[in-house]
Protein backbone atom coordinates (compact mmCIF):
# COMPACT_ATOMS: atom_id res chain seq x y z
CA UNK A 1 18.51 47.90 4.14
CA UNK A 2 21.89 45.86 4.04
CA UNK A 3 23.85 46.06 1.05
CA UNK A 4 24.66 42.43 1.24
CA UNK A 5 20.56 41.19 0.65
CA UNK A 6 20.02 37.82 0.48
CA UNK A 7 16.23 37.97 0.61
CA UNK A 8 13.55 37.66 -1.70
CA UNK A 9 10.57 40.04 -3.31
CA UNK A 10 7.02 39.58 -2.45
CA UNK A 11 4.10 40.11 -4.48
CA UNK A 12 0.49 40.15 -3.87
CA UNK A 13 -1.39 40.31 -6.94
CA UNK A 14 -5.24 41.02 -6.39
CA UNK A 15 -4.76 38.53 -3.38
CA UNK A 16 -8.09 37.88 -1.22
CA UNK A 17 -9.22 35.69 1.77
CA UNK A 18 -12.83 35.51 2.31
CA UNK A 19 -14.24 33.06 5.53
CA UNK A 20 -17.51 32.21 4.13
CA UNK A 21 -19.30 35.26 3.45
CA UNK A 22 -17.06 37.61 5.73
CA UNK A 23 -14.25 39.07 3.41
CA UNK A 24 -10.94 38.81 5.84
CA UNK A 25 -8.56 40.40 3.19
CA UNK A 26 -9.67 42.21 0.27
CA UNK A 27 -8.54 41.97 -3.18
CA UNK A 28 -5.03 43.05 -2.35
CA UNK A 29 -1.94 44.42 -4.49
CA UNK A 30 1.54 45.11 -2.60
CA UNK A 31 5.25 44.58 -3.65
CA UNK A 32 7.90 44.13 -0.89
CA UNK A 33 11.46 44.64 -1.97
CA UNK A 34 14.19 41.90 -1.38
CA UNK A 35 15.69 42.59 2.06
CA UNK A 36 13.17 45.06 3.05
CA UNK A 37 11.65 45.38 6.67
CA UNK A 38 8.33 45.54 6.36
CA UNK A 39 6.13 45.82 9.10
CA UNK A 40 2.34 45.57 8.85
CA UNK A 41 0.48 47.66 11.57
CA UNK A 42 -3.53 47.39 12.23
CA UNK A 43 -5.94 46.79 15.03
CA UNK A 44 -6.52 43.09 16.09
CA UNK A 45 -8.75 41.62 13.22
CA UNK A 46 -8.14 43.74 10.59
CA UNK A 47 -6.28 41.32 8.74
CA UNK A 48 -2.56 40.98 9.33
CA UNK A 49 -2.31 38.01 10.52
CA UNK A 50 -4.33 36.22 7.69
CA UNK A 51 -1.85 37.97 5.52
CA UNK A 52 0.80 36.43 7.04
CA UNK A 53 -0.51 33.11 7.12
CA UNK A 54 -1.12 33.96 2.92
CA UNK A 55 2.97 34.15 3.18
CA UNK A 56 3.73 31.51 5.42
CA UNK A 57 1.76 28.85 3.36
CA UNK A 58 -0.52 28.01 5.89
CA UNK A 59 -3.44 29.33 3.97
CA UNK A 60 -3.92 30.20 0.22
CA UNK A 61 -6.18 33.38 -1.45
CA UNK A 62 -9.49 32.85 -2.30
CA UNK A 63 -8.67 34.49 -5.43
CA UNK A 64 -5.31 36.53 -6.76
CA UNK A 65 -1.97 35.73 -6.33
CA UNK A 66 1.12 35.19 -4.18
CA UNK A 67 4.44 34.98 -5.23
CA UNK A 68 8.26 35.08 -3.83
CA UNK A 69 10.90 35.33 -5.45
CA UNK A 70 8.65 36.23 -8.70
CA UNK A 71 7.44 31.95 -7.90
CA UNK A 72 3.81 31.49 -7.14
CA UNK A 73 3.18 30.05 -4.11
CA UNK A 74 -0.21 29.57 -3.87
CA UNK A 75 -0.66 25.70 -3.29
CA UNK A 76 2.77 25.39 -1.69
CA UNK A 77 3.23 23.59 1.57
CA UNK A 78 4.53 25.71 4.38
CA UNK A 79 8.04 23.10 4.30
CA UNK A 80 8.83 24.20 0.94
CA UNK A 81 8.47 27.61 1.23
CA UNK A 82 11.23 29.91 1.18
CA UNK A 83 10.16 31.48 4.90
CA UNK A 84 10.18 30.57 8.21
CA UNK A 85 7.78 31.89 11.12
CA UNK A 86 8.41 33.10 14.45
CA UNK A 87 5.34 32.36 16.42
CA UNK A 88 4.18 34.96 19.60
CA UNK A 89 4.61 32.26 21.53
CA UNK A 90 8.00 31.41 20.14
CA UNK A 91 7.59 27.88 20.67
CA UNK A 92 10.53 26.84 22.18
CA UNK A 93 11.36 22.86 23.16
CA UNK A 94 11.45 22.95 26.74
CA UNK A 95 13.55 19.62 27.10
CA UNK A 96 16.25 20.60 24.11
CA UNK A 97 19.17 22.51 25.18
CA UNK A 98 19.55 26.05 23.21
CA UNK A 99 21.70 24.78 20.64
CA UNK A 100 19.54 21.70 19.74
CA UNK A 101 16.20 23.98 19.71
CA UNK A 102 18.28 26.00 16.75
CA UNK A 103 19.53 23.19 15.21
CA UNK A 104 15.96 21.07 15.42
CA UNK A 105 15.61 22.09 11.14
CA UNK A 106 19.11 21.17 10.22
CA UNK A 107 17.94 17.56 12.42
CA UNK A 108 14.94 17.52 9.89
CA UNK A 109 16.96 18.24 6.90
CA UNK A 110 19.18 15.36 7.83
CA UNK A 111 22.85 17.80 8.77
CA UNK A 112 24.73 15.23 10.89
CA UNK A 113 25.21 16.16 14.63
CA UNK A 114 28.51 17.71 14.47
CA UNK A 115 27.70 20.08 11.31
CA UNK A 116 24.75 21.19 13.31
CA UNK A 117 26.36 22.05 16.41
CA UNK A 118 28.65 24.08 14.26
CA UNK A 119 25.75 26.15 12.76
CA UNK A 120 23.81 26.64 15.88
CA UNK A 121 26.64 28.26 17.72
CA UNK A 122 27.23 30.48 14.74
CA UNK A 123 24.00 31.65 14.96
CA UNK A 124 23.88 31.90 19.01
CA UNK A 125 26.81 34.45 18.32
CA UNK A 126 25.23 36.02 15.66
CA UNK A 127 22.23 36.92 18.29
CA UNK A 128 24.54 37.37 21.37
CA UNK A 129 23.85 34.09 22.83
CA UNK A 130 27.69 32.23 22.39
CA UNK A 131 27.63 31.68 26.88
CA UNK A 132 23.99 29.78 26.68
CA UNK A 133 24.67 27.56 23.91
CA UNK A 134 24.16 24.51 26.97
CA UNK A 135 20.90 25.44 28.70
CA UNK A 136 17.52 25.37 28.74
CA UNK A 137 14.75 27.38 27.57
CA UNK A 138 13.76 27.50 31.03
CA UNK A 139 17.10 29.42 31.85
CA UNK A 140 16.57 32.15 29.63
CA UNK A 141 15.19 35.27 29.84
CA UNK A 142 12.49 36.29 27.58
CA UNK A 143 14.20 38.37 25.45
CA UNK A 144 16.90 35.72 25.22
CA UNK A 145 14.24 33.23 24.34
CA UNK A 146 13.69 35.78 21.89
CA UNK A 147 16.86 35.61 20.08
CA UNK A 148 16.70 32.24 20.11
CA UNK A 149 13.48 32.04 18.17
CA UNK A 150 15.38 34.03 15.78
CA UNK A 151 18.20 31.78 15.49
CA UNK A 152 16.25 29.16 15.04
CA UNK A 153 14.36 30.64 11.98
CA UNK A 154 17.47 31.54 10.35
CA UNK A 155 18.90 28.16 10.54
CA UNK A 156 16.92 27.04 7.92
CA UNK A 157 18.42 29.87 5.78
CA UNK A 158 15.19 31.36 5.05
CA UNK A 159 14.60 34.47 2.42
CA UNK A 160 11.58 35.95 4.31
CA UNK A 161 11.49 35.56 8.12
CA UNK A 162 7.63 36.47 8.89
CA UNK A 163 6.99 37.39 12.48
CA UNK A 164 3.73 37.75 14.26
CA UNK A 165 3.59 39.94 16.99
CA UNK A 166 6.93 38.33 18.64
CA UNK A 167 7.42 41.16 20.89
CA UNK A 168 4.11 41.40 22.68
CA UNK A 169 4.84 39.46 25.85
CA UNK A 170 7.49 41.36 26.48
CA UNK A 171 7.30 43.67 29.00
CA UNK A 172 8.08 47.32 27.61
CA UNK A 173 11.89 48.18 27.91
CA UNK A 174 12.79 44.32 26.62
CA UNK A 175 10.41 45.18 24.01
CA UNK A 176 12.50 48.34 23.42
CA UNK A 177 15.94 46.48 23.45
CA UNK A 178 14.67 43.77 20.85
CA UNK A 179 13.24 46.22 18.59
CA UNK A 180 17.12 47.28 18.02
CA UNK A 181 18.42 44.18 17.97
CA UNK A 182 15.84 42.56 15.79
CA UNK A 183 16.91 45.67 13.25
CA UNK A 184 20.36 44.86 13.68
CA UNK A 185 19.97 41.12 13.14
CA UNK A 186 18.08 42.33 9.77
CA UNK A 187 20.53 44.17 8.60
CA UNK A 188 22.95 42.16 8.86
CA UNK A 189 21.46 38.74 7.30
CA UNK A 190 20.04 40.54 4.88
CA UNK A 191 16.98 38.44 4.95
CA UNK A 192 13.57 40.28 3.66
CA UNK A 193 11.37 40.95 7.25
CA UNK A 194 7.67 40.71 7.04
CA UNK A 195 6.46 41.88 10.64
CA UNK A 196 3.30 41.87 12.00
CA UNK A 197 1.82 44.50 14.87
CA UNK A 198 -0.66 46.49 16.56
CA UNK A 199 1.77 48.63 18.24
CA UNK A 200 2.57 52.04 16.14
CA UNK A 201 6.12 52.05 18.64
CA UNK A 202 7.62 49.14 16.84
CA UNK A 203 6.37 49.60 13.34
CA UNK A 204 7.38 53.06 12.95
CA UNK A 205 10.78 52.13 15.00
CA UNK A 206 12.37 49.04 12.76
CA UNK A 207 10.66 49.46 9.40
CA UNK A 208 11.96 50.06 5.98
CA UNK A 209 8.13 50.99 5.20
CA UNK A 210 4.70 50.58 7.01
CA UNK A 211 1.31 48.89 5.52
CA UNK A 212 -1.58 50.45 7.75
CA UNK A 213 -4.47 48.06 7.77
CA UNK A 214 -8.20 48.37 8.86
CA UNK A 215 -11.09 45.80 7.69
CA UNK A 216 -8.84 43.73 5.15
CA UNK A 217 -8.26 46.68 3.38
CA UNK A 218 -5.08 48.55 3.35
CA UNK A 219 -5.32 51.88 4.09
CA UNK A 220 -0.98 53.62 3.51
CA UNK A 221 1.73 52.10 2.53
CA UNK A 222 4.86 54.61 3.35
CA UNK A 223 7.86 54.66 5.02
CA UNK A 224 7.04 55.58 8.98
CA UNK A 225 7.75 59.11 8.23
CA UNK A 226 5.45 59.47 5.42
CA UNK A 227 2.77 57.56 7.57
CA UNK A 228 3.22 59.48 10.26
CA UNK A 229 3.69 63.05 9.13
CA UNK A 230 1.69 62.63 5.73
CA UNK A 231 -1.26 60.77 6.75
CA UNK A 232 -3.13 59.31 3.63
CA UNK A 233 -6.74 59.49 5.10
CA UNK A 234 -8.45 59.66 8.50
CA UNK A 235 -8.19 56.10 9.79
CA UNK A 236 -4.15 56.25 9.30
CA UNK A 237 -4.19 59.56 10.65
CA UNK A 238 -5.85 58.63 13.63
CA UNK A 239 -4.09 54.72 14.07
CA UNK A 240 -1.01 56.44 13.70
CA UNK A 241 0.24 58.53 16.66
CA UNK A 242 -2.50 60.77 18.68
CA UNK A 243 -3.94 63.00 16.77
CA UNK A 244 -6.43 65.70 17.41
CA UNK A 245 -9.52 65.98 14.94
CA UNK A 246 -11.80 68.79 14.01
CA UNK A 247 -14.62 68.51 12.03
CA UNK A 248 -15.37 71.44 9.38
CA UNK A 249 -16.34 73.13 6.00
CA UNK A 250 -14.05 74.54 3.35
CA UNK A 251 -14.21 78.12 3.32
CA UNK A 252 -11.86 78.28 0.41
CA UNK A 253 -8.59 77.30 -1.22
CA UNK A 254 -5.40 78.63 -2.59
CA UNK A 255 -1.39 77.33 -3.04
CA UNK A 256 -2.29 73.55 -2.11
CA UNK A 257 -3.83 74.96 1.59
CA UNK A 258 -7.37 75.33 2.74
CA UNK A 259 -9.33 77.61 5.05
CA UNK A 260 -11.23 75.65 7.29
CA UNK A 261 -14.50 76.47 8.88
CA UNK A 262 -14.92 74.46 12.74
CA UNK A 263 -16.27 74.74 15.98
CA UNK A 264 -13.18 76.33 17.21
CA UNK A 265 -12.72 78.98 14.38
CA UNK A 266 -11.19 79.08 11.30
CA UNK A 267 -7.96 77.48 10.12
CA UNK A 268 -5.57 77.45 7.52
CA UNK A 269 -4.72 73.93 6.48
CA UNK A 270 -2.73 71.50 3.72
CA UNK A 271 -4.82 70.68 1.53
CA UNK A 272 -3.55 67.38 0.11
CA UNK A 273 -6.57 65.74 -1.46
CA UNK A 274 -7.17 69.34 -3.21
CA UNK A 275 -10.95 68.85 -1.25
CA UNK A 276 -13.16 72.21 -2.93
CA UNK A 277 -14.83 75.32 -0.90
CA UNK A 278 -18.23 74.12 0.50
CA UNK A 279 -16.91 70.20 0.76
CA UNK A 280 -16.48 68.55 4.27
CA UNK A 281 -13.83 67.39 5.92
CA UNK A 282 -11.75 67.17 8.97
CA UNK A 283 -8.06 68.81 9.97
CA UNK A 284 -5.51 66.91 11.86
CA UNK A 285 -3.71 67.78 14.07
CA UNK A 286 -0.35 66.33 15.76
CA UNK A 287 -0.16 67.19 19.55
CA UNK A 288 3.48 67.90 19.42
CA UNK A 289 2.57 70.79 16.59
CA UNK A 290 0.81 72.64 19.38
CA UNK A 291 2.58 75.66 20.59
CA UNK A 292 1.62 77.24 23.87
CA UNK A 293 1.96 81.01 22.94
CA UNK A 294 3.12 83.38 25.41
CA UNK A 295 1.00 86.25 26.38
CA UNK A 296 0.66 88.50 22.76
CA UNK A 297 2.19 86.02 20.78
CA UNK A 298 0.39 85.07 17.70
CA UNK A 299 0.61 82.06 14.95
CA UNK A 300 -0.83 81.49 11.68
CA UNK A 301 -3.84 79.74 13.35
CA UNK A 302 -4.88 80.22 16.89
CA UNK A 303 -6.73 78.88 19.48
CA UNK A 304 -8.58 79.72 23.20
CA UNK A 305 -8.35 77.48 25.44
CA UNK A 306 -8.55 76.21 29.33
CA UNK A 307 -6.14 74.11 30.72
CA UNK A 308 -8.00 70.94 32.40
CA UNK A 309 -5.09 69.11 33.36
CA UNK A 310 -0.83 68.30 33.34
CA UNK A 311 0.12 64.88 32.39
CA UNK A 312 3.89 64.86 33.24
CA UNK A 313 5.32 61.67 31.30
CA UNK A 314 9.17 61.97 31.51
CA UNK A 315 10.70 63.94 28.30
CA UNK A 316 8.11 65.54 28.04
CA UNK A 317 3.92 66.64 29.09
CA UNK A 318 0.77 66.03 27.61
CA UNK A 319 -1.57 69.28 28.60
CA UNK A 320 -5.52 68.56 28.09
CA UNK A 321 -7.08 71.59 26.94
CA UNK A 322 -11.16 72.58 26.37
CA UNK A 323 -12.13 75.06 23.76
CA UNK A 324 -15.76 75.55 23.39
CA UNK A 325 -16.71 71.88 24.71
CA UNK A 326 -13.90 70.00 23.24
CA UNK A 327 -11.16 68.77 24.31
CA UNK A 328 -7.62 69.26 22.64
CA UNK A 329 -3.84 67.57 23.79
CA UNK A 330 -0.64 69.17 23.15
CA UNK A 331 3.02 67.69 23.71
CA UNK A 332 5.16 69.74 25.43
CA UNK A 333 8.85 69.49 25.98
CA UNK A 334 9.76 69.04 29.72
CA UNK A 335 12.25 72.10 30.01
CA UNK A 336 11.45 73.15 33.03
CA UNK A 337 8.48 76.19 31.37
CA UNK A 338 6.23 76.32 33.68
CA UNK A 339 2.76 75.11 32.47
CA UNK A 340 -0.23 76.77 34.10
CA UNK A 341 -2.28 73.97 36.45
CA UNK A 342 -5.49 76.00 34.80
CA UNK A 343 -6.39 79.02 33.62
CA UNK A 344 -6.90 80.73 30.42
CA UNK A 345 -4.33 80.07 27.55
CA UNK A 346 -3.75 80.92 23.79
CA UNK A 347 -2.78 77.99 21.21
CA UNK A 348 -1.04 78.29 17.99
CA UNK A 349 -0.34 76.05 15.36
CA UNK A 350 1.41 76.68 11.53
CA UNK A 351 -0.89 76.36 8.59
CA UNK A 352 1.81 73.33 7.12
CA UNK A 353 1.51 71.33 10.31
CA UNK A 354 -2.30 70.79 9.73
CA UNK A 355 -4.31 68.35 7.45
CA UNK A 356 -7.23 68.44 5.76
CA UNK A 357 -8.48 64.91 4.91
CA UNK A 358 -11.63 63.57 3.58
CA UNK A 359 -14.09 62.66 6.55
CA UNK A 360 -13.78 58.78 6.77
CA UNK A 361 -13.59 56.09 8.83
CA UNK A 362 -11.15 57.01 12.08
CA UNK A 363 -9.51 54.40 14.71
CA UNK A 364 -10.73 54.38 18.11
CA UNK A 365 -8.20 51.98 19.71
């Protein structure tokens, strides 16, 4: 976050939108700090967006509370809110030149024409745009329609910019370009970021912290390397990256780990939830913590397997394994090893690189 932060806390306090008799968000507490990114990541209707709309003004709890700033704003309009909104479809004037689609809230809030101007090309050099300041939307690139969404936002010198899903037209190297720039632009204003996504690239990329969410319920609240290395149960394990899962029975435990009874064998695993000998569960398992062992190699936990397939996918491959009927992934760096096409092969992984979590609900997208 930038030391300079000009944007405000948010707190949900028990905050809940229910539709009739279908509960949208449920009874909800959260804190996000002044000038924090904060993205929040879920499948499409799980919530997010309703949440943002809670923030935005454009629709108040059913019961709780919302407040910025340490204000409630529950009951007030959208205008008067300390936030502005960047739409997915970014909204743009077609028949306004850039500067006068930045400028179109200072119009509103009655800046004369020249003081306008002024601000607008501050902020068109603030996002990179200084050269475009004359054109039209139609002119621009999306990403540069982008930026000027931005601008536009921050004209209204907002304390939360709330953005929902502005990335998702993009095509996927754009959308790799604004994800740095949107960090840099938050950075630098300062402004507290409220970010809404499905995609795990972007919310583990820009954030400050990560709220995973799955049925109006949210599920982790870390910073993207707590969500994704320290999974809090099995639907954030599995949203969260690729994962591979194993269903099994506690042998026993000992030193915060747990020896694991699956299909495939048994496996020494961390044992966060401190689950008990004879309780279900089921270890996770990150791809990339796969090793391929060489020929009498050994690991803390191993594994025998076939190779089905080679995925090459640039920096690295994703080899498709079956042990005993199921089928396993692991990352591999592309270093020019030689992977076998098929054939028999030994897996290893270390007892600390495995989970064991409480069986649960677990993502399918």
């Amino acid at each position: 976050m930038t030391g300079q932060t000009t944007g405000k806390a948010i707190e949900l306090e028990r905050a809940a939108v229910r539709f009739g008799s279908f509960q949208a968000v449920q009874p909800t507490d959260l804190r996000i700090e002044p000038g924090e990114f904060f993205s929040i990541l879920g499948p499409s209707g799980c919530g997010k967006t309703t949440l943002l709309r809670l923030l935005s003004g454009f629709l108040d709890p059913t019961e709780g509370d919302v407040r910025i700033g340490g204000q409630s704003v529950v009951g007030v309009d959208p205008s008067v809110r300390p936030t502005a909104l960047i739409f997915q479809n970014l909204a743009l004037f077609p028949l306004m030149t850039i500067w006068e689609n930045v400028a179109f809230g200072l119009e509103m809030r009655g800046w004369p024409r020249a003081k306008r101007k002024a601000r607008a090309e501050e902020l068109l050099a603030t996002v990179a745009l200084s050269e475009h300041v004359g054109k039209m939307p139609a002119q621009l690139s999306g990403g540069q329609k982008q930026r000027v969404a931005i601008a536009r936002a921050l004209a209204v010198e907002p304390s939360v910019l709330l953005l929902d899903e502005p990335l998702s037209a993009l095509d996927l190297k754009l959308r790799q370009h604004m994800r740095a720039e949107l960090k840099q632009i938050q950075a630098r204003t300062g402004i507290t970021f409220v970010y809404i996504t499905h995609d795990q690239g972007e919310a583990l990329t820009m954030s400050d912290r990560v709220a995973v969410m799955n049925r109006g319920r949210v599920m982790q609240i870390g910073s993207p390397d707590e969500v994704y290395d320290r999974p809090d149960n099995a639907f954030a394990a599995t949203f969260v990256g690729e994962m591979n899962a194993l269903d099994g029975k506690i042998a026993s435990t000992a030193d915060g780990l747990a020896l694991v009874e699956t299909a495939l064998g048994s496996f020494r695993a961390a044992n966060p939830k401190g689950l008990r000998s004879a309780e279900g569960g089921i270890l996770f398992l990150r791809p990339e913590k796969l090793r391929l062992l060489s020929p009498g190699e050994s690991d803390e936990n191993c594994i025998a397997a076939r190779v089905s397939r080679r995925d090459m996918e640039g920096a690295w491959s994703t080899v498709v394994v079956a042990a005993q009927g199921r089928e396993l992934k692991l990352h591999l760096p592309h270093n020019g090893r030689e992977v076998p096409p098929s054939g028999e092969v030994t897996l290893g992984f270390a007892a600390a690189d495995a989970v064991l979590l409480p069986k649960g609900e677990m993502s399918d997208d």
